[in-house]
N, C-alpha and C. Protein backbone atom coordinates (compact mmCIF):
# COMPACT_ATOMS: atom_id res chain seq x y z
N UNK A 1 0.83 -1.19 0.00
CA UNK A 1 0.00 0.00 0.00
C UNK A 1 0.87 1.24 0.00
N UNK A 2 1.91 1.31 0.84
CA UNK A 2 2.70 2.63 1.13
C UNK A 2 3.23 3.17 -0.07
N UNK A 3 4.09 1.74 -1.26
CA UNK A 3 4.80 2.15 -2.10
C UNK A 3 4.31 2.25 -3.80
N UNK A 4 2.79 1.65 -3.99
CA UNK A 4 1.86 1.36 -4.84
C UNK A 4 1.91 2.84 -5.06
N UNK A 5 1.99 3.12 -6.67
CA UNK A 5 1.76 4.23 -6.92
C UNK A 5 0.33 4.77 -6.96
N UNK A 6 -0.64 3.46 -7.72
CA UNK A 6 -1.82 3.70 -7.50
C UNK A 6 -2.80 3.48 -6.10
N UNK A 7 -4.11 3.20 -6.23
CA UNK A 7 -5.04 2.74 -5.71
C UNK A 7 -4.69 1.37 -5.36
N UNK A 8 -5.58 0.96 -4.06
CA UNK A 8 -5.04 -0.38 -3.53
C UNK A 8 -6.38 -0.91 -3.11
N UNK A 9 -6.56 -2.03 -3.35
CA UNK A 9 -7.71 -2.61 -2.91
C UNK A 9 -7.44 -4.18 -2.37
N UNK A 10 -8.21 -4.19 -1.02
CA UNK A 10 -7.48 -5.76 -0.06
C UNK A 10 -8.82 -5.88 0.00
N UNK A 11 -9.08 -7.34 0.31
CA UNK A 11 -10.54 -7.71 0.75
C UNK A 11 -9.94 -9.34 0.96
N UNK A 12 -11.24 -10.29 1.82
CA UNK A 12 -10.80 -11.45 1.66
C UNK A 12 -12.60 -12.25 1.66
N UNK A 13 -12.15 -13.38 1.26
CA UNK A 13 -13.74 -14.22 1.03
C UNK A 13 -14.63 -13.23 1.37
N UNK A 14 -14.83 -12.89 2.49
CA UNK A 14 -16.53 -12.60 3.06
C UNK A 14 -16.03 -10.91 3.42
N UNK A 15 -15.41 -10.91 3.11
CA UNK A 15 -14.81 -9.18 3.40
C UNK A 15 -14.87 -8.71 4.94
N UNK A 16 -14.46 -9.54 6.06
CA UNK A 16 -14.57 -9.02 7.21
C UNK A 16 -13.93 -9.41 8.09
N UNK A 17 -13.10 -10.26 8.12
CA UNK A 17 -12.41 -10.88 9.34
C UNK A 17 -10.50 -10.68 8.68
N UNK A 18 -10.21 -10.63 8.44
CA UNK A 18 -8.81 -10.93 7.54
C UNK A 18 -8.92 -9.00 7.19
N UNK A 19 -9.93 -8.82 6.04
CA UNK A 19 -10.16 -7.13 5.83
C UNK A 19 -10.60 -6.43 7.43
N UNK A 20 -11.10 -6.84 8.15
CA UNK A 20 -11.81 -6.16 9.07
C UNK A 20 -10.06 -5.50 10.12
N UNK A 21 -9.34 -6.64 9.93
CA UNK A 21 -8.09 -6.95 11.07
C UNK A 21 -7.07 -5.54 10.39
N UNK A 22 -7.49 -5.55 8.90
CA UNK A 22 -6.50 -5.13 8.04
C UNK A 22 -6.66 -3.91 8.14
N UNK A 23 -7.97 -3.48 8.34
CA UNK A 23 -8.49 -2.31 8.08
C UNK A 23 -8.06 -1.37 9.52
N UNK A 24 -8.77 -2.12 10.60
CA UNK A 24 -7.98 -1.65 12.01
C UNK A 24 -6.53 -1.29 12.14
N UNK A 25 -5.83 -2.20 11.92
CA UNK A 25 -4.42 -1.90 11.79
C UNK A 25 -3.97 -0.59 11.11
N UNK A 26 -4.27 -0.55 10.29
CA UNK A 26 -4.13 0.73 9.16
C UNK A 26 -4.48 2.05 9.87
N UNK A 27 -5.80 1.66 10.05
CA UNK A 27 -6.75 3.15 11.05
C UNK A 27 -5.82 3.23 12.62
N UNK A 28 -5.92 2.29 13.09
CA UNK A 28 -5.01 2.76 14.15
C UNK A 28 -3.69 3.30 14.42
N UNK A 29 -2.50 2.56 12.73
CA UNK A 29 -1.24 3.24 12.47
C UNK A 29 -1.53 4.68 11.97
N UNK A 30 -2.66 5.16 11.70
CA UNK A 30 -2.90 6.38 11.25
C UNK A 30 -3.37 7.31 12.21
N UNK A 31 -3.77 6.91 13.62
CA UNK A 31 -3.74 7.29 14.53
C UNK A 31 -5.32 7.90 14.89
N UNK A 32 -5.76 7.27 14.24
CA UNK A 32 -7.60 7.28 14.23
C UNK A 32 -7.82 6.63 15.93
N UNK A 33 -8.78 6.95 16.35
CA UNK A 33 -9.20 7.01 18.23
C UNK A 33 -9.66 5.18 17.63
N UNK A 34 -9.68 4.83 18.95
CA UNK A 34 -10.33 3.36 19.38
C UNK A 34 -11.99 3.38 18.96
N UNK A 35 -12.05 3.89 19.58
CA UNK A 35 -13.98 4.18 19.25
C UNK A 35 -14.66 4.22 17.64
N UNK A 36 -13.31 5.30 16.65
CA UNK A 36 -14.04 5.03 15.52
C UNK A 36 -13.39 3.66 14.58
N UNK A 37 -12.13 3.15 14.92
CA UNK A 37 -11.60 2.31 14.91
C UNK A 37 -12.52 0.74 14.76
N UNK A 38 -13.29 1.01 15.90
CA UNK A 38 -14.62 -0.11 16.03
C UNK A 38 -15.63 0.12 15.28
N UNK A 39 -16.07 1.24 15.71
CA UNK A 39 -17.09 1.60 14.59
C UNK A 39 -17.25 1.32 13.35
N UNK A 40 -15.84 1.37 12.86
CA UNK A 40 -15.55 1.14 11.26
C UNK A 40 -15.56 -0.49 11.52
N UNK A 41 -14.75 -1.09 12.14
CA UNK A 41 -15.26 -2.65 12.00
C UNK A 41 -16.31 -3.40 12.38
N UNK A 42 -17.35 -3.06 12.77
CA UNK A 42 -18.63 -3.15 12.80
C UNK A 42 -19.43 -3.03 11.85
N UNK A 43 -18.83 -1.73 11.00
CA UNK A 43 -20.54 -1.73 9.83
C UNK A 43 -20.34 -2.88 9.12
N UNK A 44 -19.16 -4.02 9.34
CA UNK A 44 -19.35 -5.14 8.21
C UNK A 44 -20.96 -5.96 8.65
N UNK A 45 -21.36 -5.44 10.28
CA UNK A 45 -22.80 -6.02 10.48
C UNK A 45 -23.80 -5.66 10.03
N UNK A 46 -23.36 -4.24 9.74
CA UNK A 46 -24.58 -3.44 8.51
C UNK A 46 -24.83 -4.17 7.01
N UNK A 47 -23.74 -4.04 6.89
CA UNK A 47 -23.23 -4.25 5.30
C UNK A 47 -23.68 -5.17 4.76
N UNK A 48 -23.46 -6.33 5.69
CA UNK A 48 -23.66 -7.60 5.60
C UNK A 48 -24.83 -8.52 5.85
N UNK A 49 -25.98 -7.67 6.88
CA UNK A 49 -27.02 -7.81 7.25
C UNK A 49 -27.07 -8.90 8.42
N UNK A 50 -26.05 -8.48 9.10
CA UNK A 50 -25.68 -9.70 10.04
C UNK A 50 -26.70 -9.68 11.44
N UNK A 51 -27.15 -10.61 12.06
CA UNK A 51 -28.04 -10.56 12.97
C UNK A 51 -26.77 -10.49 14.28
N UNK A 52 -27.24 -9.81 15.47
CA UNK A 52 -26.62 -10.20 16.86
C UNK A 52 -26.23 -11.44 16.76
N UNK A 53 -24.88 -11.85 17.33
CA UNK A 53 -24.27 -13.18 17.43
C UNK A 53 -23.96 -14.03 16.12
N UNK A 54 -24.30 -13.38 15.05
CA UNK A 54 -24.27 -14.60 13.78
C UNK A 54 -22.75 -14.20 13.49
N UNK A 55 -21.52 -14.84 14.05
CA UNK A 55 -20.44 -14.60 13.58
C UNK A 55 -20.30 -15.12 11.93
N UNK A 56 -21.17 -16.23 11.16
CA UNK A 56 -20.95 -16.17 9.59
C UNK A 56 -21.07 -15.44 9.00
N UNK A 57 -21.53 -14.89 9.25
CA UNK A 57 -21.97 -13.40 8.23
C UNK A 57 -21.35 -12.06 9.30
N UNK A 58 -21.24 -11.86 10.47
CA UNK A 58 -21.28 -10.70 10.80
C UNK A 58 -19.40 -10.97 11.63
N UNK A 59 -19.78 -9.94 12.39
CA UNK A 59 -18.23 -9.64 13.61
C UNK A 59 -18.71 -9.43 14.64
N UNK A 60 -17.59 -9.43 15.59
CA UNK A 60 -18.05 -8.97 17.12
C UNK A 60 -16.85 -7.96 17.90
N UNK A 61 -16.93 -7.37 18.47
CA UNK A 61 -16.45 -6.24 18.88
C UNK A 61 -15.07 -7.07 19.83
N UNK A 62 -16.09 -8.44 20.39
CA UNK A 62 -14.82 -9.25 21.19
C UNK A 62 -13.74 -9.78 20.29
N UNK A 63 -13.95 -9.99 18.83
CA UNK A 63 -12.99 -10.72 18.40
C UNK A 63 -11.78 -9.59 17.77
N UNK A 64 -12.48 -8.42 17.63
CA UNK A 64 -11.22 -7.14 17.73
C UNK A 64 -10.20 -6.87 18.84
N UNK A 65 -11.15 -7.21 19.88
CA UNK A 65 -10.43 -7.17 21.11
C UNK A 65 -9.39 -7.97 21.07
N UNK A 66 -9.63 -9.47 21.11
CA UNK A 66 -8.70 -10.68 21.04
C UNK A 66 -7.57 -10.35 19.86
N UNK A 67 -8.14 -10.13 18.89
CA UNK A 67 -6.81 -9.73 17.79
C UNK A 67 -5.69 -8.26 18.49
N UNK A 68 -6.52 -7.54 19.17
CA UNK A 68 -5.27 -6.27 19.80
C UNK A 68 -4.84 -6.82 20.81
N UNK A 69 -5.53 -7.69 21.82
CA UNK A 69 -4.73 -8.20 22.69
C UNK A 69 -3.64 -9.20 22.45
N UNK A 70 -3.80 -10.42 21.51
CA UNK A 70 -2.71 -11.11 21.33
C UNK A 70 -1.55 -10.21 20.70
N UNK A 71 -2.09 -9.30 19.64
CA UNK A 71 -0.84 -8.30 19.23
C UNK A 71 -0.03 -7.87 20.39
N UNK A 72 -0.63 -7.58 21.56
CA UNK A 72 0.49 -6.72 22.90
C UNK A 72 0.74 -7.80 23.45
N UNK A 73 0.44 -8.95 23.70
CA UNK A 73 0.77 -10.29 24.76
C UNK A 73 1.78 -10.94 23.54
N UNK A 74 1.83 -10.82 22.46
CA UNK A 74 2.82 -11.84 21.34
C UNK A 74 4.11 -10.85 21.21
N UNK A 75 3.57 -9.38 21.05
CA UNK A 75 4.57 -8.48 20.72
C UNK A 75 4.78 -7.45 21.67
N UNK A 76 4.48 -7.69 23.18
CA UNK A 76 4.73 -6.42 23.84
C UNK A 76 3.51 -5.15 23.91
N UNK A 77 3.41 -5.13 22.87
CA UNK A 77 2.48 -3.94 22.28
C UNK A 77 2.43 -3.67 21.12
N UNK A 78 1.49 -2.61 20.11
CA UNK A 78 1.10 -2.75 19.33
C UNK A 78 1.86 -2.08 18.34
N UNK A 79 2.63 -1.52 18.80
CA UNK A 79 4.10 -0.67 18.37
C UNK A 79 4.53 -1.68 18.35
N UNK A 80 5.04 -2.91 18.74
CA UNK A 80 5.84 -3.70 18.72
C UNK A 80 5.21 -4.79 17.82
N UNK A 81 3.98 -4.81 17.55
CA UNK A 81 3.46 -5.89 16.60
C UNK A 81 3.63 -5.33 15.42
N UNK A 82 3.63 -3.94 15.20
CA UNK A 82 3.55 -3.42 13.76
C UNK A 82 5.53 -3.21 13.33
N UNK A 83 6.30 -3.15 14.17
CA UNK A 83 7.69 -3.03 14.12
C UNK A 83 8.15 -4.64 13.89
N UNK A 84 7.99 -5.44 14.84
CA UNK A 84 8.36 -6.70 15.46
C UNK A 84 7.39 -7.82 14.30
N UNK A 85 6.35 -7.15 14.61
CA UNK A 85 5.33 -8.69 13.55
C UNK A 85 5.48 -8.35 12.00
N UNK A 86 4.58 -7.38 11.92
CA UNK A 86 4.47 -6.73 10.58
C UNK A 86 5.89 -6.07 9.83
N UNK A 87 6.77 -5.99 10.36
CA UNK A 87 8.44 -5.48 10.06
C UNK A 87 8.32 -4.29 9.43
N UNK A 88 7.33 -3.32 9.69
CA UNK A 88 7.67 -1.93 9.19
C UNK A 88 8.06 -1.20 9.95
N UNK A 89 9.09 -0.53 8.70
CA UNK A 89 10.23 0.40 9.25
C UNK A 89 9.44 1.89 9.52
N UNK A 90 10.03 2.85 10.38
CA UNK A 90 9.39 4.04 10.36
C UNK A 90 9.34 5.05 8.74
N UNK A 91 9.82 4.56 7.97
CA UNK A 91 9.64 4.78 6.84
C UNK A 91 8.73 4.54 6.10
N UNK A 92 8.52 2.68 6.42
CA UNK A 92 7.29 2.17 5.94
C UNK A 92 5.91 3.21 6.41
N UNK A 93 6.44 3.26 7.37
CA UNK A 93 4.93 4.06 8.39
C UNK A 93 4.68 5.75 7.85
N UNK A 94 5.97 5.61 7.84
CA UNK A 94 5.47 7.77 7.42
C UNK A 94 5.07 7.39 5.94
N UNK A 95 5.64 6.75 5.10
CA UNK A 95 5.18 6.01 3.54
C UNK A 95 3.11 5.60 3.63
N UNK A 96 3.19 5.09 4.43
CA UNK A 96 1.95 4.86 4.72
C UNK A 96 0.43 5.97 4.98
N UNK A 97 0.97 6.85 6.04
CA UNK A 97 0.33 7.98 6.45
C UNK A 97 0.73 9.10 5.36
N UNK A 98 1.79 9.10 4.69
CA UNK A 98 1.74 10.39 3.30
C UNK A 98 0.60 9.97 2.30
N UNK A 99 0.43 8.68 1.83
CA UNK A 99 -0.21 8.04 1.11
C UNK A 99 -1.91 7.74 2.10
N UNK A 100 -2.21 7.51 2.59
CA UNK A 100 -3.02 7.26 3.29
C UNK A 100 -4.06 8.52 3.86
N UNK A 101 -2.82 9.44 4.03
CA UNK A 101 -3.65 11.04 4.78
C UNK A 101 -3.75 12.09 3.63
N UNK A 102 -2.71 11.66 2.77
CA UNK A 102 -3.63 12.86 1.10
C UNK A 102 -4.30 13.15 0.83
């Protein structure tokens, strides 16, 4: 995404669990608040027409949780999952947010 000159488009099967993880990550390296962070991974229950609890079709707010928490319990923290897991350099990252915040 950072170094793509163009447009970038990620999605996976059902567009929400794999995209949903992808999408957080991104919004949060961009320094978007927690609150809209969720928000944004939630409307896949809109989108999708997902009922309360139907994780096939929909998401849950707990399984965002579990994905940021193993990021800080595997990597320290989430600085450390995006340095340590994901291996971007602060370059990668300002590459990211020039492209990302345009």
């Amino acid at each position: 995404i950072a170094y793509n000159p163009g447009g970038v488009l990620f999605h996976c099967t059902a567009g929400k669990d794999r995209t949903g993880w992808t999408s957080a990550v991104l919004l949060t390296l961009l320094g978007v608040d927690k609150d809209t962070v969720y928000y944004d991974y939630l409307l896949s229950n809109y989108y999708r027409g997902a009922k309360d609890g139907d994780m096939l079709n929909g998401v849950a707010a707990s399984a965002l949780d579990s994905a940021f928490d193993q990021a800080t319990k595997s990597y320290g923290s989430f600085d450390g999952y995006v340095r340590d897991g994901l291996q971007l350099t602060d370059a990668d990252i300002a590459a990211l947010k020039a492209k990302l915040l345009a």
